[in-house]
Protein backbone atom coordinates (compact mmCIF):
# COMPACT_ATOMS: atom_id res chain seq x y z
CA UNK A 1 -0.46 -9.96 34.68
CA UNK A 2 -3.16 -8.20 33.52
CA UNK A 3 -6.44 -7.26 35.46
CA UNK A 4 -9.49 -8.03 33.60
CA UNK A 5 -13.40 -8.33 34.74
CA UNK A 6 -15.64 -10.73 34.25
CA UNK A 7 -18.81 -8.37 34.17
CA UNK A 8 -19.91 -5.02 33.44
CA UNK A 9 -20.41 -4.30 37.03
CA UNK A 10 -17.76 -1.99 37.75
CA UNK A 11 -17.33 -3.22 41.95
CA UNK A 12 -17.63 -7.05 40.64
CA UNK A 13 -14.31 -8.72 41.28
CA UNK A 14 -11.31 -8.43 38.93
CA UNK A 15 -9.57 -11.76 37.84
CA UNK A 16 -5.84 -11.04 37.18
CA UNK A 17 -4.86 -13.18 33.81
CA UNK A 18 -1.57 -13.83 32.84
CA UNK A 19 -2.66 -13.16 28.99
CA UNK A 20 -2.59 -16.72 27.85
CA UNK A 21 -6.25 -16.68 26.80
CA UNK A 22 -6.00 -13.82 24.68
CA UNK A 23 -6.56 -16.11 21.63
CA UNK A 24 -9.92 -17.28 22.89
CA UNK A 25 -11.20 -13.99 23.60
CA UNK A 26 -10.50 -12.62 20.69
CA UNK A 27 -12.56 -15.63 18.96
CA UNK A 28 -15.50 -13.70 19.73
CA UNK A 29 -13.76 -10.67 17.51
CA UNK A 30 -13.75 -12.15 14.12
CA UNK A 31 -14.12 -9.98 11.17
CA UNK A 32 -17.43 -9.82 10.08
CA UNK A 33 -18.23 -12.37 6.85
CA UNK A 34 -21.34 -11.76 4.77
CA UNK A 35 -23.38 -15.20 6.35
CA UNK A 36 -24.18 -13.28 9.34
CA UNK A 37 -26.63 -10.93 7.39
CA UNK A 38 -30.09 -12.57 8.21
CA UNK A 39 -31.25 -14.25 5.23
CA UNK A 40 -34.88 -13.62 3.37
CA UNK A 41 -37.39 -15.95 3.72
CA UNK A 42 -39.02 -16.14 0.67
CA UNK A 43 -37.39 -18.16 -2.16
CA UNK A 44 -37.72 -14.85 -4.84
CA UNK A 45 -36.22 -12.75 -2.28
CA UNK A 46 -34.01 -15.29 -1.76
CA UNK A 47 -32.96 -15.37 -4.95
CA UNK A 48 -32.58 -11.82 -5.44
CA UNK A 49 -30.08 -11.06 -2.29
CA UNK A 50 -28.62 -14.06 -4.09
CA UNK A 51 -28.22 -11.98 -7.73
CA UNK A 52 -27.11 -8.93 -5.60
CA UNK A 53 -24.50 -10.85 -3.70
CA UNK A 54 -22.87 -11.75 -7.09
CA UNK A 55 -23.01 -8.79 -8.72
CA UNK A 56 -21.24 -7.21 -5.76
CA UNK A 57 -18.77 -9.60 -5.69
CA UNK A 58 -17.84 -9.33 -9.00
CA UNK A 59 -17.77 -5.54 -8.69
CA UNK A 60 -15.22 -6.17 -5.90
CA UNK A 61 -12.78 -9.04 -7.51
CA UNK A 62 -12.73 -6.74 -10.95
CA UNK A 63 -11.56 -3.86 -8.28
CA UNK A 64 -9.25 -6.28 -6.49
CA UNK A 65 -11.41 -5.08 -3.24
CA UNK A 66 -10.22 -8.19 -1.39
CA UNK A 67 -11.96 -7.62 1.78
CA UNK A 68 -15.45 -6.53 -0.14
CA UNK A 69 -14.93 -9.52 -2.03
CA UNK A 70 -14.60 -12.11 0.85
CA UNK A 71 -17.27 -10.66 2.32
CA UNK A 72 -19.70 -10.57 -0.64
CA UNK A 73 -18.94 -14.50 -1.60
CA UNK A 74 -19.53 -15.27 2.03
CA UNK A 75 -23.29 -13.74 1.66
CA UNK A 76 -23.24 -15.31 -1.81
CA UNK A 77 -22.80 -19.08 -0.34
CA UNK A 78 -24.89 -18.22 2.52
CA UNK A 79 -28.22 -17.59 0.55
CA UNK A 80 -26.66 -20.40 -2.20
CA UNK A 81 -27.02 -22.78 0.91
CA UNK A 82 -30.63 -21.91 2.21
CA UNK A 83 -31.84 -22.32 -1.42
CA UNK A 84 -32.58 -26.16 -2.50
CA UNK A 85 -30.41 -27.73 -4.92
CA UNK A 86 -32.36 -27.60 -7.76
CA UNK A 87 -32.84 -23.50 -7.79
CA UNK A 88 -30.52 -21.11 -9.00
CA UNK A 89 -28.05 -23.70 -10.97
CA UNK A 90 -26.39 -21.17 -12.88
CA UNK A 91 -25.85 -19.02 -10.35
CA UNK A 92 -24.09 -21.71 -8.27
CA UNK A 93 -21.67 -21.99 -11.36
CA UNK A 94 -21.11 -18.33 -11.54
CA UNK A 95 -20.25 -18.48 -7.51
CA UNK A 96 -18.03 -21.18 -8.11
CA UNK A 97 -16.21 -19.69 -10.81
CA UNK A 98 -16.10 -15.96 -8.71
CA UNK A 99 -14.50 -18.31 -5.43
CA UNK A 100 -12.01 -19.59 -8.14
CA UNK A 101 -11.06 -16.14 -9.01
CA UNK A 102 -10.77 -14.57 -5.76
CA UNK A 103 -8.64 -17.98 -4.63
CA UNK A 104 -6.34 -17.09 -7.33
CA UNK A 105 -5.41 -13.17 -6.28
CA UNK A 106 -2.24 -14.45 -4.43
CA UNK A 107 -0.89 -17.01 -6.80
CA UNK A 108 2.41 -16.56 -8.36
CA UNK A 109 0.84 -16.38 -12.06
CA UNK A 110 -1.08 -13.37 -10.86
CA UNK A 111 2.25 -11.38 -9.23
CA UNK A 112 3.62 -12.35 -12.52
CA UNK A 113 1.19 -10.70 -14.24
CA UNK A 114 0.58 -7.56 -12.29
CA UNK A 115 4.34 -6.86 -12.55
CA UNK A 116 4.50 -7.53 -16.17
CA UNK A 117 1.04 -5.14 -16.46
CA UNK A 118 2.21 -2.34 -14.34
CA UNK A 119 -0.19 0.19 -13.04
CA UNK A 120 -1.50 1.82 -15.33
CA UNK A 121 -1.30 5.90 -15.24
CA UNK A 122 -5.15 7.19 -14.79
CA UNK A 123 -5.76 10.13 -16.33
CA UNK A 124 -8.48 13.05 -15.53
CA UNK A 125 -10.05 15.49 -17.28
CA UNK A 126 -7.84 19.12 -17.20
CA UNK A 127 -4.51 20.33 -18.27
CA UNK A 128 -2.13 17.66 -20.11
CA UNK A 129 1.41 17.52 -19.15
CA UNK A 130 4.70 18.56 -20.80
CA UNK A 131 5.46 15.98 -22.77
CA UNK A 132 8.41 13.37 -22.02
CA UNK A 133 11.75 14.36 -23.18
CA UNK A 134 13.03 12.24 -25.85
CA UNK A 135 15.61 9.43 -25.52
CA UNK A 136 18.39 11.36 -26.40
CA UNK A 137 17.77 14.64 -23.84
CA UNK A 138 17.41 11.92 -20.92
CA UNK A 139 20.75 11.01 -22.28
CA UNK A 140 22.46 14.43 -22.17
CA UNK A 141 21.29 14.78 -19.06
CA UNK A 142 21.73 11.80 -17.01
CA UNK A 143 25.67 11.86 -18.19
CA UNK A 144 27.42 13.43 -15.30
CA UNK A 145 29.39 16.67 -16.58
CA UNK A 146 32.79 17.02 -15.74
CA UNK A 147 33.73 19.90 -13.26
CA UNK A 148 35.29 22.80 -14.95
CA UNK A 149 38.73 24.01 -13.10
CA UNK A 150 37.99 27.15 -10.88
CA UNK A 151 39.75 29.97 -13.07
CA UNK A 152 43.29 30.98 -11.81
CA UNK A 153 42.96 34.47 -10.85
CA UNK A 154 46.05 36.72 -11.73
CA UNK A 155 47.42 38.99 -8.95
CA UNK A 156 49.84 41.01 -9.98
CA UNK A 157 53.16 41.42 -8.82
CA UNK A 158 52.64 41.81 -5.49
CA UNK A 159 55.23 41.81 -2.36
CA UNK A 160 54.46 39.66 0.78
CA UNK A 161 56.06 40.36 4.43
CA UNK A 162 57.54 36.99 4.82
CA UNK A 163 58.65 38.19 8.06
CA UNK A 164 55.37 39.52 9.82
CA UNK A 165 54.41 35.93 8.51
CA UNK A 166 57.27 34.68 10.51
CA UNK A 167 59.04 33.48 8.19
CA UNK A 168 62.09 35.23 7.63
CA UNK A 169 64.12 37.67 10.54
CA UNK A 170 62.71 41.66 9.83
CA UNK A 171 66.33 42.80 8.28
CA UNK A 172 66.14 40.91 5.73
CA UNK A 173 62.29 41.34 5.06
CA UNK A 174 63.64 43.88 2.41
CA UNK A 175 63.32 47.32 3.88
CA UNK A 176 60.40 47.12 5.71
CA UNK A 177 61.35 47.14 9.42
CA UNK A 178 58.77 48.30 12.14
């Protein structure tokens, strides 16, 4: 249960809701398209927010700025549908053919071809980079080297108390008894 008010009056009552109309509430929290911009009322003005609508959304699909995008087509059929039919016919076909492009961000052909692209390395003004080492030093040095053996150290001839090790009785330890 969660307690929720019905007001902004902070002694009204408080309705406890078990969450379930969540999804209608949030109706009212849509993300923001571009037809809620008021719309000129002139038909050159008109026209205009229409060019400006375009251009911007053209900006944004050539950036892959999805969300810019959406929103800028949104204005775009917005001031497309407050103009009569007859005006702006060639910018109808450019919004159609902008809609087509944006509809076709997600399709398979285009992950196709944005993997097969790559991105691209940018590159700014300043200091260039070492260059790439060539095929064959990547090879050299991406094979894994075998370990060398630790060297065997020599030493000497010397003589170890097997029996202060506790391994043999002290008599016969060879003369050295404690």
């Amino acid at each position: 249960m969660v307690r929720r008010s019905r007001s902004s009056n902070p002694r009204s009552a408080v309705v406890l809701t078990s969450g379930t109309d969540w999804g209608t509430r949030a109706a009212g929290q849509r993300r923001a398209g571009g037809a809620e911009v008021p719309i000129p009322r002139r038909r050159p003005a008109k026209v205009k927010a229409l060019h400006q609508a375009l251009g911007l959304a053209r900006a944004a699909i050539d950036k892959k700025n999805w969300n810019a995008a959406r929103y800028a087509l949104a204005r775009a059929r917005a001031v497309v549908n407050a103009l009569p039919a007859d005006v702006a016919v060639q910018e109808r076909g450019q919004l159609s053919a902008l809609r087509k492009k944006y509809a076709a961000r997600d399709t398979p052909a285009a992950r196709a071809a944005r993997q097969e692209k790559g991105t691209p390395v940018k590159r700014t003004g300043g200091r260039r980079s070492a260059p790439k080492p060539t095929a064959k030093r990547a090879t050299a040095r991406n094979a894994v080297p075998t370990p060398k053996p630790a060297p065997v150290r020599d030493l000497g001839d010397r003589l170890i108390d097997r029996a202060s090790l506790g391994y043999a009785p002290r008599d016969e330890a060879g003369g050295r008894s404690a």
